[in-house]
Protein backbone atom coordinates (compact mmCIF):
# COMPACT_ATOMS: atom_id res chain seq x y z
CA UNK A 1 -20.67 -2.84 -5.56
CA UNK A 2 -20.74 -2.79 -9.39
CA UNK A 3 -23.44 -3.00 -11.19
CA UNK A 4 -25.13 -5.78 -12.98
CA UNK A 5 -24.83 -5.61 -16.70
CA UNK A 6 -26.92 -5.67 -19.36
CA UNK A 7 -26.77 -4.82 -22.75
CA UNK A 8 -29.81 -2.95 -22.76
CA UNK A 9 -28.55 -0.42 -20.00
CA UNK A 10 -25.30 0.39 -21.25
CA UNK A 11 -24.28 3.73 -21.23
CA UNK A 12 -27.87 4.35 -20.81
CA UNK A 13 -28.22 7.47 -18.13
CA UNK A 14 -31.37 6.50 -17.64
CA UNK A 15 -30.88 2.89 -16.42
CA UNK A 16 -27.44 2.44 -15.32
CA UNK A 17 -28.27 3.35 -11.57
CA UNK A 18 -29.13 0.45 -9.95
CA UNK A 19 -32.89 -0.11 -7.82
CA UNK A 20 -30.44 -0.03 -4.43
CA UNK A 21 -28.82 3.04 -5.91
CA UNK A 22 -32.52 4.73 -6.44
CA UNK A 23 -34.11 3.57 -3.06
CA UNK A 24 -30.90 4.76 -1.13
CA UNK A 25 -31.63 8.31 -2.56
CA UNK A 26 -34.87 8.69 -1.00
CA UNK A 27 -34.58 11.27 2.15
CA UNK A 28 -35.58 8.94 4.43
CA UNK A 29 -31.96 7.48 4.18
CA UNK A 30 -29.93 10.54 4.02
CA UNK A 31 -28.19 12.85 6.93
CA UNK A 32 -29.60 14.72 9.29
CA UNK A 33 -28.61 18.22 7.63
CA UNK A 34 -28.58 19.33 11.35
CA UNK A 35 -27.07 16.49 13.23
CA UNK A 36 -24.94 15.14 10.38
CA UNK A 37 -26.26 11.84 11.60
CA UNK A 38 -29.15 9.07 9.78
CA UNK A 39 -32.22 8.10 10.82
CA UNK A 40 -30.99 4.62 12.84
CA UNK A 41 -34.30 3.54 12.59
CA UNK A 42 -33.92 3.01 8.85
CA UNK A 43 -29.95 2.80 8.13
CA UNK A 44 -27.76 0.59 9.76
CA UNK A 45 -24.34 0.13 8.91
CA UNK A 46 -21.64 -2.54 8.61
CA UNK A 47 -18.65 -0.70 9.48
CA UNK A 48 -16.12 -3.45 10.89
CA UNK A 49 -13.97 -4.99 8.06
CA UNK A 50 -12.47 -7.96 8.66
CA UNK A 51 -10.42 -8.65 5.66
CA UNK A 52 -7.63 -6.18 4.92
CA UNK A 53 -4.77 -4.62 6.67
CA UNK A 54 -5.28 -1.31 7.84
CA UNK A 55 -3.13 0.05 5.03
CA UNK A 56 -4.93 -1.36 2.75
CA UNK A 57 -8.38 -0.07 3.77
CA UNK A 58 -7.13 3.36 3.97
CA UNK A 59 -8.17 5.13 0.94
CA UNK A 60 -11.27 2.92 -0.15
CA UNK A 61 -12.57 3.56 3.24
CA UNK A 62 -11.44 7.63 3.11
CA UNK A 63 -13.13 8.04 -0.46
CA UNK A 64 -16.39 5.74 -0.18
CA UNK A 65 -17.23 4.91 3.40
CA UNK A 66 -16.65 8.73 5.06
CA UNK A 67 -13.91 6.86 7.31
CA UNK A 68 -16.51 4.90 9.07
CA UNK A 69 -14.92 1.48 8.23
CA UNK A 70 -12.72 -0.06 11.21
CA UNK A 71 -9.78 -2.65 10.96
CA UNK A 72 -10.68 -5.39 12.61
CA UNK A 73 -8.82 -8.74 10.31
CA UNK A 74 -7.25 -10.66 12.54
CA UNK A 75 -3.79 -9.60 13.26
CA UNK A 76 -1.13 -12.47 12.10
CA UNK A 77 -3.03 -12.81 9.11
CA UNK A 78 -2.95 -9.29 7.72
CA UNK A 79 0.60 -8.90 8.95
CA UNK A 80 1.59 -11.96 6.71
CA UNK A 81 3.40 -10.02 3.93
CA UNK A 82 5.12 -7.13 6.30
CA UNK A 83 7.72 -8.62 6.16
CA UNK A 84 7.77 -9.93 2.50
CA UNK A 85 11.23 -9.20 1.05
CA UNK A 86 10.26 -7.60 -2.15
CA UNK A 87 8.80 -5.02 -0.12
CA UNK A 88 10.17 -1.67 -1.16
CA UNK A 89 9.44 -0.60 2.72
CA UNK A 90 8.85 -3.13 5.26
CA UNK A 91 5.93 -2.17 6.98
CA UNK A 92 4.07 -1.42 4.15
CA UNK A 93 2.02 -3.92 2.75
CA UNK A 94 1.42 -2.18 -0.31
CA UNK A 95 3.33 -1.84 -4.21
CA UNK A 96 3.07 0.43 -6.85
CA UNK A 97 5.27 -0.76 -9.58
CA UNK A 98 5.29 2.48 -11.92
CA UNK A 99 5.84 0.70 -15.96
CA UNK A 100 6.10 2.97 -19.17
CA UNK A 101 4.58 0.46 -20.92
CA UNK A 102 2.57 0.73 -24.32
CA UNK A 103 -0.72 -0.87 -25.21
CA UNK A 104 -1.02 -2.92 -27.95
CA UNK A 105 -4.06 -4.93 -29.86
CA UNK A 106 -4.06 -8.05 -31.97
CA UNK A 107 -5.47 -8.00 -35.36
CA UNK A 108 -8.61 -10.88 -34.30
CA UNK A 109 -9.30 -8.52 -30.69
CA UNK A 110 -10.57 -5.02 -30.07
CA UNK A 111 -9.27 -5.63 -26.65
CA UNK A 112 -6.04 -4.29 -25.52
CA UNK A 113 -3.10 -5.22 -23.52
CA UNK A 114 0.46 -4.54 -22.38
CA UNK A 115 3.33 -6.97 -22.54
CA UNK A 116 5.73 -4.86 -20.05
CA UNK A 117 2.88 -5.06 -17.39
CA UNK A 118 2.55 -8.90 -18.42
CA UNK A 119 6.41 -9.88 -17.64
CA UNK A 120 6.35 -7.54 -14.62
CA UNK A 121 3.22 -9.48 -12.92
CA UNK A 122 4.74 -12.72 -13.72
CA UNK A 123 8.03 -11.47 -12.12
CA UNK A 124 6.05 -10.79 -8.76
CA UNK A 125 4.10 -14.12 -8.94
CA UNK A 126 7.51 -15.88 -9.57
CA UNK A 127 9.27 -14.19 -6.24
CA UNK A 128 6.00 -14.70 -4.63
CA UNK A 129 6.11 -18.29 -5.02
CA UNK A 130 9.61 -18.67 -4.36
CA UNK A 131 8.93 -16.97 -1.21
CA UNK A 132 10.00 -19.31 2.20
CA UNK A 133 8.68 -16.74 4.52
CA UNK A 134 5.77 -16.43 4.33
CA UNK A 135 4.79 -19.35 2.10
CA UNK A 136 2.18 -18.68 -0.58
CA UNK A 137 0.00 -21.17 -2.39
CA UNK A 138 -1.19 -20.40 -5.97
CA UNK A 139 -4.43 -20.01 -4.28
CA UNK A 140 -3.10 -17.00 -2.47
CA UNK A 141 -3.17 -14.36 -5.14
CA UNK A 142 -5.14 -12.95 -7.60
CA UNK A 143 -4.49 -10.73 -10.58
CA UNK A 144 -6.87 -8.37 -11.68
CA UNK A 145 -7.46 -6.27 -15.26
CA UNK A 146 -10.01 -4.63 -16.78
CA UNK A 147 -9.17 -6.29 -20.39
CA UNK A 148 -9.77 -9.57 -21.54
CA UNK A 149 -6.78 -9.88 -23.84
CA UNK A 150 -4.50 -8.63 -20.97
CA UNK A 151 -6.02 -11.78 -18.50
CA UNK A 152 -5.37 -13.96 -21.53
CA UNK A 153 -1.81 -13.05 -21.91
CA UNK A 154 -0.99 -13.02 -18.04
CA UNK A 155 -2.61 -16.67 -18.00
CA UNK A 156 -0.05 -17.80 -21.12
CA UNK A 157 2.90 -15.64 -19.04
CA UNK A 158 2.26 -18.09 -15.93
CA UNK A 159 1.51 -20.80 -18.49
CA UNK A 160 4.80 -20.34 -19.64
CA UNK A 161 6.59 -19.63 -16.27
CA UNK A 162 5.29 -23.02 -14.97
CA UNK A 163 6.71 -24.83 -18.24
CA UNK A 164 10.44 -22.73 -17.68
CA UNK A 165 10.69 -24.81 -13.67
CA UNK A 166 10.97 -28.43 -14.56
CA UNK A 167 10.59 -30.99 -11.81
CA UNK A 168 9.18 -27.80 -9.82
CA UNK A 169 5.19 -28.15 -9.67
CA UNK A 170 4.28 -24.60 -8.94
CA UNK A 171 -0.20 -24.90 -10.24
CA UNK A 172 0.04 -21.52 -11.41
CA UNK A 173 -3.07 -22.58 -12.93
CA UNK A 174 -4.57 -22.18 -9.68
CA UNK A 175 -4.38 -18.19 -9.69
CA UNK A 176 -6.88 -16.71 -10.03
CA UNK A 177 -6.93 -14.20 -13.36
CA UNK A 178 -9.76 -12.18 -14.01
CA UNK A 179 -11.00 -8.88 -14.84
CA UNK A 180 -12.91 -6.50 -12.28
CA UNK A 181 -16.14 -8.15 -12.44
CA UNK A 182 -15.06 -12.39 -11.94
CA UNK A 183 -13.36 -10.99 -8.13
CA UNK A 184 -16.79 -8.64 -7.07
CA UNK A 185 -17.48 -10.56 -3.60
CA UNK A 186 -14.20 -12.36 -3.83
CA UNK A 187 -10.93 -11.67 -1.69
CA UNK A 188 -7.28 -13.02 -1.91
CA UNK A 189 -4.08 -12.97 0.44
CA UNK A 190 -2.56 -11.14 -2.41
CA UNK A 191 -4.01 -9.21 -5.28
CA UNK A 192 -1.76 -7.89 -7.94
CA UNK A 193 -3.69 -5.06 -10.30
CA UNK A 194 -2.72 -4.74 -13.58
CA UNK A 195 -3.91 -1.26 -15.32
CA UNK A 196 -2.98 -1.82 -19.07
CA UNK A 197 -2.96 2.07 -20.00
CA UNK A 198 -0.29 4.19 -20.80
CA UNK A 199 -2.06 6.77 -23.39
CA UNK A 200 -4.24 9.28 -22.56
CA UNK A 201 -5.63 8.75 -26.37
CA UNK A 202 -7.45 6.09 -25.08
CA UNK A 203 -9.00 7.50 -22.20
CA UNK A 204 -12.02 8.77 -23.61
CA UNK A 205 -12.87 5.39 -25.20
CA UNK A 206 -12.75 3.77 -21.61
CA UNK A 207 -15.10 6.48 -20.93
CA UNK A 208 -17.47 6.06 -23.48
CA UNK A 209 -17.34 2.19 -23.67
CA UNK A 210 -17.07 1.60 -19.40
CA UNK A 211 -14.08 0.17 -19.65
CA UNK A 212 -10.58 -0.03 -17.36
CA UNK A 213 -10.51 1.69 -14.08
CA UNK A 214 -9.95 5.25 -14.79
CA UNK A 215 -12.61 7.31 -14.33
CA UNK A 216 -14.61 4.51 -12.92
CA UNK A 217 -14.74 4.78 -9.10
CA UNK A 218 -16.83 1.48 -8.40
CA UNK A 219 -14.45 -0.63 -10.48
CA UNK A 220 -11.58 1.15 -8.71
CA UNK A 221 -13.11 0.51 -5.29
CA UNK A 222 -13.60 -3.06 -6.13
CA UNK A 223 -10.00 -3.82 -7.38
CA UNK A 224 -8.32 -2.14 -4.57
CA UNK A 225 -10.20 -3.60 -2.05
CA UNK A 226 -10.09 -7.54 -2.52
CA UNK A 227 -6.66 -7.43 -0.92
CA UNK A 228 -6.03 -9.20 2.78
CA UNK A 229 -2.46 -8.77 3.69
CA UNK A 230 -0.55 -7.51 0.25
CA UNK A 231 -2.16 -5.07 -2.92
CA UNK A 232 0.33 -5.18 -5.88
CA UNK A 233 -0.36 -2.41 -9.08
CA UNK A 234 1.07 -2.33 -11.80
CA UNK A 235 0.51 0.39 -13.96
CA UNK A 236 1.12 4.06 -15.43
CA UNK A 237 1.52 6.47 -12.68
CA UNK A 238 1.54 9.49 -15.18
CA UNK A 239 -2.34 8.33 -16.60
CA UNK A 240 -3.69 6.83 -13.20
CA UNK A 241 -3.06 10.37 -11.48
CA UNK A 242 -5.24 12.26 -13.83
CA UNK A 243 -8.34 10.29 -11.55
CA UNK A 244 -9.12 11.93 -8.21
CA UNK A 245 -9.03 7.73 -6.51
CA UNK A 246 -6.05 6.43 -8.55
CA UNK A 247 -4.21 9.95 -7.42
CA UNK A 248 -4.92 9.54 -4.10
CA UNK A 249 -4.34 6.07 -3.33
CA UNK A 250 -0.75 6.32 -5.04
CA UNK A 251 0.31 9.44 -2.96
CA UNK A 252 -0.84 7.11 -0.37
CA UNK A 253 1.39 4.72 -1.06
CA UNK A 254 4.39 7.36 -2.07
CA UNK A 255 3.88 8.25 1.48
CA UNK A 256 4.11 4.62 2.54
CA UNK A 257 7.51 4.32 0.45
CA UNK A 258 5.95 1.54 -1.38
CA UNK A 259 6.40 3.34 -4.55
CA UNK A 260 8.99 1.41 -7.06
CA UNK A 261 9.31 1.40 -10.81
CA UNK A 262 8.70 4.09 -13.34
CA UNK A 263 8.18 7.40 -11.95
CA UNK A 264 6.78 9.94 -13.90
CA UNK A 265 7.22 12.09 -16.15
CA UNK A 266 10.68 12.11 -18.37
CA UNK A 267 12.01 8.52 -17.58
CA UNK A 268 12.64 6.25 -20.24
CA UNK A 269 10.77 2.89 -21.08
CA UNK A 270 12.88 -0.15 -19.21
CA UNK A 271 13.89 -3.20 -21.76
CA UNK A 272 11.53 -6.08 -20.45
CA UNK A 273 15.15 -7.71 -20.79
CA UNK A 274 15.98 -5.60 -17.35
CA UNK A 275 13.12 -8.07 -15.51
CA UNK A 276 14.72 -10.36 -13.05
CA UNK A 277 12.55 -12.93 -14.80
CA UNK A 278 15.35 -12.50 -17.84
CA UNK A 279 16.18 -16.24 -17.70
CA UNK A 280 12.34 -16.85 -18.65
CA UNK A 281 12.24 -14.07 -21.15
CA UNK A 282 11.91 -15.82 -23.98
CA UNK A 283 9.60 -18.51 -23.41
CA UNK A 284 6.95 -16.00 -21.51
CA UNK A 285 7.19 -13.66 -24.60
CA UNK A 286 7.09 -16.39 -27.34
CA UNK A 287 4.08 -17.39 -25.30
CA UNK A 288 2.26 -13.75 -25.08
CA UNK A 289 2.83 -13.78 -28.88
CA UNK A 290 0.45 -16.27 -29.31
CA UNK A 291 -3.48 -16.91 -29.50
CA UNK A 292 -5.10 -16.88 -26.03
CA UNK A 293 -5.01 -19.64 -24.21
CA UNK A 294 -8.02 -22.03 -24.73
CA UNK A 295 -9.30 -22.91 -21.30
CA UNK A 296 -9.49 -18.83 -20.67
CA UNK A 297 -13.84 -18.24 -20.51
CA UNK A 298 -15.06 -14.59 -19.98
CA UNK A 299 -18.34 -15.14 -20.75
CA UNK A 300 -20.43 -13.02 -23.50
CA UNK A 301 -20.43 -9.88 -20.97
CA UNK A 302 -20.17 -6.84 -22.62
CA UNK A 303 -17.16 -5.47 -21.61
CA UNK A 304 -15.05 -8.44 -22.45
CA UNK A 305 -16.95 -8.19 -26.45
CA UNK A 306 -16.70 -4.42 -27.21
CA UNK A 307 -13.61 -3.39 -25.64
């Protein structure tokens, strides 16, 4: 669970552990250093997940629940995108779209994003929804990122992707765009994760301002986990891997074969032009080029201000 913000906590060592946090560290609620067990008379856990496939649950449940959690969503719906044909392996319910992208700001926003990740989630939303088996609803997927001006842009991308299929009434305003925070007790059929970074420059300002998911292993564990039958990232595999979590869950899904994209290290940057979408192209990036869009509302939270 993330914590609640506050301006007067941040990056405060002091105060940026939450009461839970503090109570949960009293001895009373730790292992048995001989048994390896707790107290039962104090601790009781919720172990049975009944939200994501299996696959899915793997690595949040290997690096923050000591394997304890147990599959248990029904079956038909988890196994809804198995089959999906944009799959790189059937099976697999899980995509990591490796882009080279670069991160760029705009002269009125400290907060960054990435067009290349932009026109690559709008190309999965746009074979999602052209999907006939299994049919998806805009209310079906969610996109993630941990910067405002990168939820901004995605929402003028499907903006823009609605206005380029006349006569076709797709409600791409009903996906669900948001940054780590707006989906924290949330879940969607799909989730598509957008990372934003490709520069290990900026790193250390995540670092020191909270921000993005690197380095951040409750954000991370949030993100991945919203998923019920289909997680989607899009990102930098080269900058992700230098995090313990991001490492592991994309040798987990290398392993799956549900790696596509960029791999790292030498390959060079693809021409958004190479998208699929390329009979789009120019209406989603005229659109990206401009302000955000007006209905987007983030609130006054910190991390959406002083990115």
């Amino acid at each position: 669970m993330l914590n609640a913000y506050s301006n007067i906590t941040a990056n405060n060592a002091l105060t940026c552990i939450s009461l839970l946090e503090r109570l949960m560290s009293c001895d009373i609620y730790q292992r048995d250093a001989r048994s390896g067990h707790f107290n039962q008379n104090y601790v009781t856990k919720l172990v049975r997940s009944f939200r994501s496939h299996p696959d899915i649950l793997e690595v949040p449940n290997s690096c923050f629940y000591d394997n304890e959690l147990q599959a248990c969503a029904d079956e038909l719906q988890r196994q809804r995108f198995c089959n999906w044909e944009g799959l790189p392996t059937k099976g697999f319910p899980l995509i990591f779209h490796g882009v080279n992208g670069r991160e760029e700001r705009e002269a009125r926003s400290p907060s960054f994003f990435n067009p290349d990740e932009v026109m690559q989630v709008i190309e999965y939303v746009r074979l999602l929804m052209e999907c006939k088996s299994p049919r998806v609803r805009p209310e079906d997927i969610g996109i993630i990122s941990p910067y405002n001006q990168q939820v901004n842009k995605i929402v003028r991308g499907l903006q823009a992707l609605e206005r380029s299929t006349p006569g076709r009434t797709r409600n791409y305003a009903n996906i669900k765009v948001g940054s780590v925070e707006k989906f924290q007790g949330d879940e969607r059929e799909v989730i598509i994760i957008s990372t934003v970074r490709s520069q290990d420059f900026y790193l250390t300002h995540d670092k020191d301002f909270n921000l993005g998911f690197v380095g951040n292993p409750k954000r991370f564990n949030v993100a991945i986990s919203r998923a019920k039958a289909l997680l989607i990232i899009v990102g930098n595999p080269s900058i992700l891997r230098r995090d313990k979590n991001w490492q592991k869950l994309i040798n987990h899904i290398e392993e799956g074969g549900g790696c596509t994209g960029h791999s790292p290290p030498d390959e060079i940057e693809e021409d958004i032009e190479d998208l699929t979408l390329l009979t789009q192209s120019m209406t989603i990036k005229e659109a990206l080029s401009q302000g955000a869009s007006d209905h987007i509302q983030q609130g006054d939270q910190e991390w959406n201000r002083k990115e």
